[in-house]
N, C-alpha and C. Protein backbone atom coordinates (compact mmCIF):
# COMPACT_ATOMS: atom_id res chain seq x y z
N UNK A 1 -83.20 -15.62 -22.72
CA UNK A 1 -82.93 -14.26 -22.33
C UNK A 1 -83.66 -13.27 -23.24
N UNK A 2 -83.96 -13.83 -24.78
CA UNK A 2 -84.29 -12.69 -25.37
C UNK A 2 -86.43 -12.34 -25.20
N UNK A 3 -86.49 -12.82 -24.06
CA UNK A 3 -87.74 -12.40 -23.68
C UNK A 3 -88.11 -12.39 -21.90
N UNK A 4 -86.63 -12.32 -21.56
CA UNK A 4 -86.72 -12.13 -20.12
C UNK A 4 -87.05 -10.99 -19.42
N UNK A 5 -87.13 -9.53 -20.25
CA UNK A 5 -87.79 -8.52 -19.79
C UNK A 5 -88.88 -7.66 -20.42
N UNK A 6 -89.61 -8.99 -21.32
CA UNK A 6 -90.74 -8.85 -22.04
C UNK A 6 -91.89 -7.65 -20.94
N UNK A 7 -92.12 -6.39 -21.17
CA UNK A 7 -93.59 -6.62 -20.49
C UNK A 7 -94.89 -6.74 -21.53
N UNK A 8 -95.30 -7.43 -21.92
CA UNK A 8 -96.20 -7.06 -22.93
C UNK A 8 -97.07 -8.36 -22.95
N UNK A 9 -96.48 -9.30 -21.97
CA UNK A 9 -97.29 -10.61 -21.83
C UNK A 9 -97.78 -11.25 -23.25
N UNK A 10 -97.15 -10.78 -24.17
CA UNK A 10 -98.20 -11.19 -25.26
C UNK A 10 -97.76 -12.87 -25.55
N UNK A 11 -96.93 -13.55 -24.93
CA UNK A 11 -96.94 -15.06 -24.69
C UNK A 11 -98.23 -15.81 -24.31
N UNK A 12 -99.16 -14.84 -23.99
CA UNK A 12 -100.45 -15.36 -23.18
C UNK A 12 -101.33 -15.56 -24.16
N UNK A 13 -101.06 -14.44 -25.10
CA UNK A 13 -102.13 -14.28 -26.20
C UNK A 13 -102.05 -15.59 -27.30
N UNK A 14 -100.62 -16.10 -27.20
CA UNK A 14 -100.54 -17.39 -28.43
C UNK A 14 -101.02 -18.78 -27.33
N UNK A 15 -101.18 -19.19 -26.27
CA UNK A 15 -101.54 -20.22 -25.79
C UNK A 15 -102.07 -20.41 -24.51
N UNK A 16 -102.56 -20.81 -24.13
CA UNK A 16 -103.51 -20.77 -22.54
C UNK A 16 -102.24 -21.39 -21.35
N UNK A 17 -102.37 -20.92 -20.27
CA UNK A 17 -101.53 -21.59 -19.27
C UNK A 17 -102.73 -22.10 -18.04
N UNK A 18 -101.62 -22.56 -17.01
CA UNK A 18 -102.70 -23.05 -15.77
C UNK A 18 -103.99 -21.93 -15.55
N UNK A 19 -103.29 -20.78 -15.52
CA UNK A 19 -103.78 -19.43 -14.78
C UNK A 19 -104.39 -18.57 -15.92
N UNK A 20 -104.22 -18.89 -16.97
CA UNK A 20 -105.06 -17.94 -17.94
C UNK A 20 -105.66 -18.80 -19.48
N UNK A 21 -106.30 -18.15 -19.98
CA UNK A 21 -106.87 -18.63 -21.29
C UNK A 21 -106.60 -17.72 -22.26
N UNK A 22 -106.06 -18.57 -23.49
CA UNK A 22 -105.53 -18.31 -24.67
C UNK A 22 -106.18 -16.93 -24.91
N UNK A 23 -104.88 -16.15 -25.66
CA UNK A 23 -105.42 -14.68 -26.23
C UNK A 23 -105.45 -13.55 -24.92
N UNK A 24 -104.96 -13.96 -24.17
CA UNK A 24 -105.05 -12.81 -23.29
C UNK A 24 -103.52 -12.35 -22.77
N UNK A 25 -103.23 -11.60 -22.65
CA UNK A 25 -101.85 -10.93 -22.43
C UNK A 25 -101.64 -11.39 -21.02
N UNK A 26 -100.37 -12.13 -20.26
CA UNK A 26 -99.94 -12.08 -18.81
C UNK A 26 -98.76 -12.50 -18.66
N UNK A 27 -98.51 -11.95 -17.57
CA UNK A 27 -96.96 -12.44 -16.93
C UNK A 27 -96.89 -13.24 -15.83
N UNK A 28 -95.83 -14.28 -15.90
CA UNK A 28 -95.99 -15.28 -14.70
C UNK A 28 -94.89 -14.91 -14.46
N UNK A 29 -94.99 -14.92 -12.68
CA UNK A 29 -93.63 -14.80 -12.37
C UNK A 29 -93.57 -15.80 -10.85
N UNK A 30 -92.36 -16.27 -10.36
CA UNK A 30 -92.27 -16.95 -9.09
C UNK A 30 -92.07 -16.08 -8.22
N UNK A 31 -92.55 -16.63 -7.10
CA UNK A 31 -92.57 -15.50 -5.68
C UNK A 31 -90.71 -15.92 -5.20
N UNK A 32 -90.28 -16.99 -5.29
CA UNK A 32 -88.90 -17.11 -4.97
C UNK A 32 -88.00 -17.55 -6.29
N UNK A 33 -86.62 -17.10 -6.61
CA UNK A 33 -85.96 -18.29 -7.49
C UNK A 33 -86.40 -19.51 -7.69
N UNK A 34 -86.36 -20.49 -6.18
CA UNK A 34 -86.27 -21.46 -6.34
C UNK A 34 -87.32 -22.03 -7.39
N UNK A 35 -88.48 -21.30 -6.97
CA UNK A 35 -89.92 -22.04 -7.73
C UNK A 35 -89.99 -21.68 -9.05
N UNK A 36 -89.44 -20.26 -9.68
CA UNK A 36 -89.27 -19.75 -10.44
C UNK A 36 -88.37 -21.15 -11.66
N UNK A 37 -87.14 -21.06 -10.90
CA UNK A 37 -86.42 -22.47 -11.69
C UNK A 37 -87.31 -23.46 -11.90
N UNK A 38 -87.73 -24.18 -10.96
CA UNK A 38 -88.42 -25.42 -11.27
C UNK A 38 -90.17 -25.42 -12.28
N UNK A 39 -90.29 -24.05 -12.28
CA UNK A 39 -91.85 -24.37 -13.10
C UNK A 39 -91.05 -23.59 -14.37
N UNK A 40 -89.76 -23.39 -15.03
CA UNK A 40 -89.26 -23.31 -15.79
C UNK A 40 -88.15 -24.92 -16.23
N UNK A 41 -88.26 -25.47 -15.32
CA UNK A 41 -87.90 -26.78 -15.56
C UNK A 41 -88.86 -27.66 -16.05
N UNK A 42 -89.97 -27.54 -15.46
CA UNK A 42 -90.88 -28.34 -15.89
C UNK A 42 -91.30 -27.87 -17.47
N UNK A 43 -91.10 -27.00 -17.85
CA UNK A 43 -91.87 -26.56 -19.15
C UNK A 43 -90.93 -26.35 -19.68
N UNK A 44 -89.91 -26.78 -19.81
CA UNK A 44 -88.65 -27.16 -21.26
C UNK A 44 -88.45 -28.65 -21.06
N UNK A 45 -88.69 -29.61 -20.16
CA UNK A 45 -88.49 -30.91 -20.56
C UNK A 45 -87.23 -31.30 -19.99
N UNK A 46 -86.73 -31.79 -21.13
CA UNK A 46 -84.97 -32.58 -20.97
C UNK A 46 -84.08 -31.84 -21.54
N UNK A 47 -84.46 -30.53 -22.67
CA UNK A 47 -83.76 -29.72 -22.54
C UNK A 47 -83.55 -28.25 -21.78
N UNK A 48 -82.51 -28.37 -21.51
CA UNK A 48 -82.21 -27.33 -20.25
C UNK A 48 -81.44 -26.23 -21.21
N UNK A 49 -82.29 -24.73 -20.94
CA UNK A 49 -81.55 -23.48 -21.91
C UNK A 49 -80.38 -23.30 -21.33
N UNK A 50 -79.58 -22.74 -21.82
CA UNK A 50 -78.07 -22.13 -21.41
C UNK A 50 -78.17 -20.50 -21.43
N UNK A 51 -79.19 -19.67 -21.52
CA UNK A 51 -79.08 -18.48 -21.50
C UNK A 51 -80.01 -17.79 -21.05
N UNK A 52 -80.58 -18.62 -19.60
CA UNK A 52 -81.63 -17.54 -18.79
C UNK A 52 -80.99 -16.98 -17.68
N UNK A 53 -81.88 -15.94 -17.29
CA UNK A 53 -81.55 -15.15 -15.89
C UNK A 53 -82.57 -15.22 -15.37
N UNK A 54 -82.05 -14.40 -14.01
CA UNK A 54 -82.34 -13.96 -13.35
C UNK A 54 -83.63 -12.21 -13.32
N UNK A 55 -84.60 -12.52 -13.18
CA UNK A 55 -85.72 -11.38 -13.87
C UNK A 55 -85.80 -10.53 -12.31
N UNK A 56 -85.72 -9.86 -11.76
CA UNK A 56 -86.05 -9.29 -10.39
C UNK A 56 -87.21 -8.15 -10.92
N UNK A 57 -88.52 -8.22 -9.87
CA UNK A 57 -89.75 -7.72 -10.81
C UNK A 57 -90.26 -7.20 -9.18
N UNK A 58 -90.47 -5.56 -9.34
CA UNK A 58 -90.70 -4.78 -8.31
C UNK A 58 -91.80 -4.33 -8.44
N UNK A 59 -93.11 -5.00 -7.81
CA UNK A 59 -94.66 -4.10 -7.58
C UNK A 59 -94.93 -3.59 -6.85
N UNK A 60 -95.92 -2.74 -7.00
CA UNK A 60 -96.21 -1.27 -5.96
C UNK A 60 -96.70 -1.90 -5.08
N UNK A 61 -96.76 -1.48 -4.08
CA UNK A 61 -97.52 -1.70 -2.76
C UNK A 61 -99.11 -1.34 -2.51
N UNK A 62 -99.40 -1.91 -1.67
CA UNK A 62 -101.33 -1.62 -1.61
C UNK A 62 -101.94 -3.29 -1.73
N UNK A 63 -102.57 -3.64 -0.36
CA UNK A 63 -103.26 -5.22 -0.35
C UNK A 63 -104.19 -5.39 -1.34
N UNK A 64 -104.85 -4.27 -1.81
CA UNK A 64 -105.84 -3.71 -3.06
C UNK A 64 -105.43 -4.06 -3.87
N UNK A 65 -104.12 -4.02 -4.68
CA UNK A 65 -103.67 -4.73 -5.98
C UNK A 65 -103.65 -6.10 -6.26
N UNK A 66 -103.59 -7.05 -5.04
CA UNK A 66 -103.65 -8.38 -5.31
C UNK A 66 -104.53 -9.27 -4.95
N UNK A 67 -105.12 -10.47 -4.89
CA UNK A 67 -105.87 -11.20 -4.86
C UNK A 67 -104.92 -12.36 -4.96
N UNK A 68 -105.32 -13.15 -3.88
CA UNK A 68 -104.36 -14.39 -3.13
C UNK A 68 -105.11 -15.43 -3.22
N UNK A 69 -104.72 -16.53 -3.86
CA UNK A 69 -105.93 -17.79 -3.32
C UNK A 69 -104.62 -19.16 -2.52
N UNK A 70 -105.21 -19.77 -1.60
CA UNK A 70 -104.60 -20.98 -1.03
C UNK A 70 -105.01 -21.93 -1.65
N UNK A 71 -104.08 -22.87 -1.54
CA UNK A 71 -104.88 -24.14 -2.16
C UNK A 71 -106.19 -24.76 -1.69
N UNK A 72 -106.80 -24.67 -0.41
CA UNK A 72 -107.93 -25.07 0.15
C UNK A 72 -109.19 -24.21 -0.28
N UNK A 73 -108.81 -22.74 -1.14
CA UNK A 73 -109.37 -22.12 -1.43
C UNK A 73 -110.05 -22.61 -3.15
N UNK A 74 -109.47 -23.62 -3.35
CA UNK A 74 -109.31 -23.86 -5.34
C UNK A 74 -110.36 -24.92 -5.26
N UNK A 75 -111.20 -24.81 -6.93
CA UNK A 75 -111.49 -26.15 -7.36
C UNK A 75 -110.80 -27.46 -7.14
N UNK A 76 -111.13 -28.35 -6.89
CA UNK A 76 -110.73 -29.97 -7.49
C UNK A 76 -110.16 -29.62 -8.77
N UNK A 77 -109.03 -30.22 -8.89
CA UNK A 77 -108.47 -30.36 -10.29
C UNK A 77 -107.54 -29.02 -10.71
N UNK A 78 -107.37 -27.70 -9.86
CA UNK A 78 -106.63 -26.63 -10.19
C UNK A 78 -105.09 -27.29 -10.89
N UNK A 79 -104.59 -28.08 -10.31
CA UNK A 79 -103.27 -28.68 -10.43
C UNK A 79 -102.98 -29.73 -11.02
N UNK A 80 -103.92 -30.47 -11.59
CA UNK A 80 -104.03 -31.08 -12.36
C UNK A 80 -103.15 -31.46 -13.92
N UNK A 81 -102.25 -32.32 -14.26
CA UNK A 81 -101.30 -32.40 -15.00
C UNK A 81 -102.22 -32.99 -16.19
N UNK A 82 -101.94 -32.43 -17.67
CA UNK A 82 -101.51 -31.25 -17.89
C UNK A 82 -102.91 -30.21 -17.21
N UNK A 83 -102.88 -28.55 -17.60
CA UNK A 83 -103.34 -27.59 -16.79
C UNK A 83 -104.73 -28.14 -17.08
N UNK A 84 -106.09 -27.90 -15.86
CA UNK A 84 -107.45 -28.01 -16.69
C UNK A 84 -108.20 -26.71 -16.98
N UNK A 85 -109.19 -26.70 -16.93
CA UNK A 85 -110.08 -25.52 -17.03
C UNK A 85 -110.36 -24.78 -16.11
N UNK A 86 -110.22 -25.30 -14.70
CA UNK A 86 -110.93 -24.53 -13.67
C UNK A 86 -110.10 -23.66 -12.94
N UNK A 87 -108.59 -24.16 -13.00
CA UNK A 87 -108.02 -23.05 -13.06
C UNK A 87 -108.00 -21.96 -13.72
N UNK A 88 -107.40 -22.39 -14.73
CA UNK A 88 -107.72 -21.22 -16.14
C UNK A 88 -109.03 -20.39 -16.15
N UNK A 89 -109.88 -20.75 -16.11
CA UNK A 89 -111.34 -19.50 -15.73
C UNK A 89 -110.94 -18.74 -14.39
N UNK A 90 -110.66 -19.53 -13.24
CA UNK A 90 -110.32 -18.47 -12.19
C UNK A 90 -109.12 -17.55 -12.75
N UNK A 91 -107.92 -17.76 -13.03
CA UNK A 91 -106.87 -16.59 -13.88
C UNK A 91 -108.15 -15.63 -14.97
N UNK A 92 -108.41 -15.93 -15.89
CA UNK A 92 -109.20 -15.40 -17.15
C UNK A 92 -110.35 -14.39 -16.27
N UNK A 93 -111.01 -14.82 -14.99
CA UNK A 93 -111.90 -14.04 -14.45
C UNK A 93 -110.78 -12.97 -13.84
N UNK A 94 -110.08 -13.45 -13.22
CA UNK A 94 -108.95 -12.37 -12.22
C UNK A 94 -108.42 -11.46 -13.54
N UNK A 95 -108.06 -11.80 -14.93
CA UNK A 95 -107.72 -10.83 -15.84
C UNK A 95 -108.64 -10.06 -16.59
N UNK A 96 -109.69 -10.71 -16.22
CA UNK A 96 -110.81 -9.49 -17.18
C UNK A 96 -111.29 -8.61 -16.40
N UNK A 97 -111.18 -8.71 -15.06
CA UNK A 97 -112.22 -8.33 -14.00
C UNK A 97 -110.84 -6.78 -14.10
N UNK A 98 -109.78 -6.80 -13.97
CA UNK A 98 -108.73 -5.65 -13.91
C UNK A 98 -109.06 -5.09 -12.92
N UNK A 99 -109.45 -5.62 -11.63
CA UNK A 99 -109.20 -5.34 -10.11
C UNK A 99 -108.18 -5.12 -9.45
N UNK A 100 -107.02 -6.33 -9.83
CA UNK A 100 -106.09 -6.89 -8.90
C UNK A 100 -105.11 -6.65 -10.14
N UNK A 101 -104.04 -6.23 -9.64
CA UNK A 101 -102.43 -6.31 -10.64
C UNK A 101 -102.36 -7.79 -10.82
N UNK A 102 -101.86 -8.56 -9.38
CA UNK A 102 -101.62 -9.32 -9.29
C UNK A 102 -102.16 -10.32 -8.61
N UNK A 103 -102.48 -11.57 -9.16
CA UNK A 103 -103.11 -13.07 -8.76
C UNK A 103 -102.09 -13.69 -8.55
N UNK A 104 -101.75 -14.17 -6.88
CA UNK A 104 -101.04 -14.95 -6.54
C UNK A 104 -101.73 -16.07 -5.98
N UNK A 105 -100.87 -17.17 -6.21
CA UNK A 105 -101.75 -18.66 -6.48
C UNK A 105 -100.36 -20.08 -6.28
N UNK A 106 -101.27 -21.27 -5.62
CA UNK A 106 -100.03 -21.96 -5.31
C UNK A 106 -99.54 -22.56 -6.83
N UNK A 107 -98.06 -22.88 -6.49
CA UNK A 107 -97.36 -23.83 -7.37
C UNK A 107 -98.09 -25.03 -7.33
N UNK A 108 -98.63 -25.62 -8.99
CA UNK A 108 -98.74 -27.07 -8.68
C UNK A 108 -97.85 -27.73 -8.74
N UNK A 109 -96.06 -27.18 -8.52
CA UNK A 109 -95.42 -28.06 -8.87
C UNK A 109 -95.55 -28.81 -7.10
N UNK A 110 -95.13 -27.27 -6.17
CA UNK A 110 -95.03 -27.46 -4.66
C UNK A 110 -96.30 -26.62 -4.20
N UNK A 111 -97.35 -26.80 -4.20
CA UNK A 111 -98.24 -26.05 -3.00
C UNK A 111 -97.77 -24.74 -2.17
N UNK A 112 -96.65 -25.57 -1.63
CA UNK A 112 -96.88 -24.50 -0.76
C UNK A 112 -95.71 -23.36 -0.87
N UNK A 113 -95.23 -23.66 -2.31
CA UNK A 113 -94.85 -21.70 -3.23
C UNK A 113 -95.26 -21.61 -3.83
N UNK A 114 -95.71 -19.71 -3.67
CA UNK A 114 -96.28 -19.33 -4.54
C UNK A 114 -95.93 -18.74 -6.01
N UNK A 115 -96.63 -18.56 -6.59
CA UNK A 115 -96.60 -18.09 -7.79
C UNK A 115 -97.06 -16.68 -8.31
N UNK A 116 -97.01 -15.76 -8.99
CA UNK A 116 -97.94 -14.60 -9.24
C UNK A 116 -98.13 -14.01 -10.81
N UNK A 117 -99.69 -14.12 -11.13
CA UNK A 117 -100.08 -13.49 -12.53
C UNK A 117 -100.15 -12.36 -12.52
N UNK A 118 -99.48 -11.79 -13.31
CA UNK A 118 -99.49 -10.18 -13.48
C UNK A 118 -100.34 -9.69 -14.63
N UNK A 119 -101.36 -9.17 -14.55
CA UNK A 119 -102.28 -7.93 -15.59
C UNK A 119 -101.51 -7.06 -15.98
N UNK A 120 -101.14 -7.10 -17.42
CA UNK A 120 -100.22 -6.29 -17.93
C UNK A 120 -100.83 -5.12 -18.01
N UNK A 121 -102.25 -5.29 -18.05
CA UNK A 121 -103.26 -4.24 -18.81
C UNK A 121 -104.28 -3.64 -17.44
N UNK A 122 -103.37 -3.80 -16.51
CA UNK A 122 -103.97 -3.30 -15.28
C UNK A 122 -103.59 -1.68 -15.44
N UNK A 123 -104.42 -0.68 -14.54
CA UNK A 123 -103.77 0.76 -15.03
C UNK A 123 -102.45 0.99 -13.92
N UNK A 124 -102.40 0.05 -13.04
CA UNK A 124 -101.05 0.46 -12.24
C UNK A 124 -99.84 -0.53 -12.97
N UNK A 125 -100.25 -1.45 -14.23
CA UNK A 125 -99.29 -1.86 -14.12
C UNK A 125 -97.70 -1.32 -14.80
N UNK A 126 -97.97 0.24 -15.08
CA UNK A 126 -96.32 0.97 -15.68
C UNK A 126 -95.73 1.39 -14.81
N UNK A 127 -96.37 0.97 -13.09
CA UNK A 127 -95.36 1.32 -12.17
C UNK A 127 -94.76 -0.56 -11.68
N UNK A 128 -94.57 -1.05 -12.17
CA UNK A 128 -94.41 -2.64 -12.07
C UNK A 128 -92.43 -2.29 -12.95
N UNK A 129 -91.75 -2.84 -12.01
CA UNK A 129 -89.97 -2.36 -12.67
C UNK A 129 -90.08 -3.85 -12.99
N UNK A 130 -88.62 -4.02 -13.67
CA UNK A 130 -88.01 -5.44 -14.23
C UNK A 130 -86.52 -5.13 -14.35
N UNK A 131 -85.89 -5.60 -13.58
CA UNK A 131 -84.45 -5.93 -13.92
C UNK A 131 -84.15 -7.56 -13.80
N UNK A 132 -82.67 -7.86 -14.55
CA UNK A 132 -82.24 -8.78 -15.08
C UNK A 132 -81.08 -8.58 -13.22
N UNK A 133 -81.03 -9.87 -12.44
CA UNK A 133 -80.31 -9.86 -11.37
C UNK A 133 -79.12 -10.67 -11.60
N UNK A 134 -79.30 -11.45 -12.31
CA UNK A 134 -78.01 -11.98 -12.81
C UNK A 134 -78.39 -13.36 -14.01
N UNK A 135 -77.05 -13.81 -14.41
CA UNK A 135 -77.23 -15.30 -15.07
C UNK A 135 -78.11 -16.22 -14.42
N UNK A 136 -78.48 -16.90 -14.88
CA UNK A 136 -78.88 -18.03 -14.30
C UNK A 136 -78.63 -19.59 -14.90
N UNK A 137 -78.09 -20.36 -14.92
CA UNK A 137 -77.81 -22.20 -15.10
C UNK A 137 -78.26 -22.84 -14.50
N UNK A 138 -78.76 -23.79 -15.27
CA UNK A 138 -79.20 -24.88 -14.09
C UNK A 138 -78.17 -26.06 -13.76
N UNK A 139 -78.13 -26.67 -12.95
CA UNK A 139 -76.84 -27.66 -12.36
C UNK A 139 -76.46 -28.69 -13.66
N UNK A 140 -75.70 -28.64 -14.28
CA UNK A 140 -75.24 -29.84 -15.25
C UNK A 140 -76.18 -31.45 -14.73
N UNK A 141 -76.05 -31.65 -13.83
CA UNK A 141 -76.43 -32.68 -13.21
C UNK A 141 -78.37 -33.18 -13.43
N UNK A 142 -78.92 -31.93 -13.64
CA UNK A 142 -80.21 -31.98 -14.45
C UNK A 142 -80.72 -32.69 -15.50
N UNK A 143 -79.28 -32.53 -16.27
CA UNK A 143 -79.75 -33.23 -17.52
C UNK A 143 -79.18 -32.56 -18.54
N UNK A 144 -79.14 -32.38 -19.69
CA UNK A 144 -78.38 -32.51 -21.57
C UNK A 144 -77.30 -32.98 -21.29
């Protein structure tokens, strides 16, 4: 929780993800809960936190702010366990280029949900809201 309404992306800047390369400021966020949970499942392991929420994250409108790719649209290897490079240059180009707010892109957990990188350092992005919608747990049955 105590970085659930971070905007400052600066998580990006200490380590590279699928969608971006190290040192650069971004926010990942899931297009639904559901996917949201599970690519937060995948990246804690076997331990499961006891004190996340729910983030509800409101962007402006305009087809101009975003840039969409499908999976038929990606390199070989975008999804690739752990992340490779060719993703990461497509995010790193979509964040330097400061075109698009937002790069939405499939889950490698599921294809076919999406996901979305947010440019903190986009100039529309101080009209981008964040509220906390509620607790969130994951099912005991998960695991600790």
């Amino acid at each position: 929780m105590k970085y659930a309404l971070d905007r400052s992306g600066t998580g990006g800047t200490w380590e590279g993800g699928r969608w971006h390369e190290r040192g650069r400021p971004v926010i990942y966020a899931g297009l639904s809960a559901e996917i949201a949970a599970l690519e937060k499942l995948v990246h804690t392991g076997k331990f499961l936190p006891r004190d996340l929420v729910l983030v509800e994250i409101t962007l402006p409108d305009g087809p101009a702010l975003y840039e969409q790719r499908d999976p038929a649209s990606l390199p070989a290897g975008w999804d690739s366990i752990p992340a490779g490079d060719s993703s990461a240059r497509i995010g790193a180009e979509f964040l330097r280029s400061a075109l698009a707010l937002g790069l939405i892109v499939p889950s490698a957990i599921v294809r076919e949900a999406g996901i979305i990188v947010i440019n903190p350092l986009h100039p529309r992005f101080p009209e981008v809201t964040m509220k906390i919608s509620r607790p969130f747990a994951f099912d005991q049955r998960l695991g600790n």
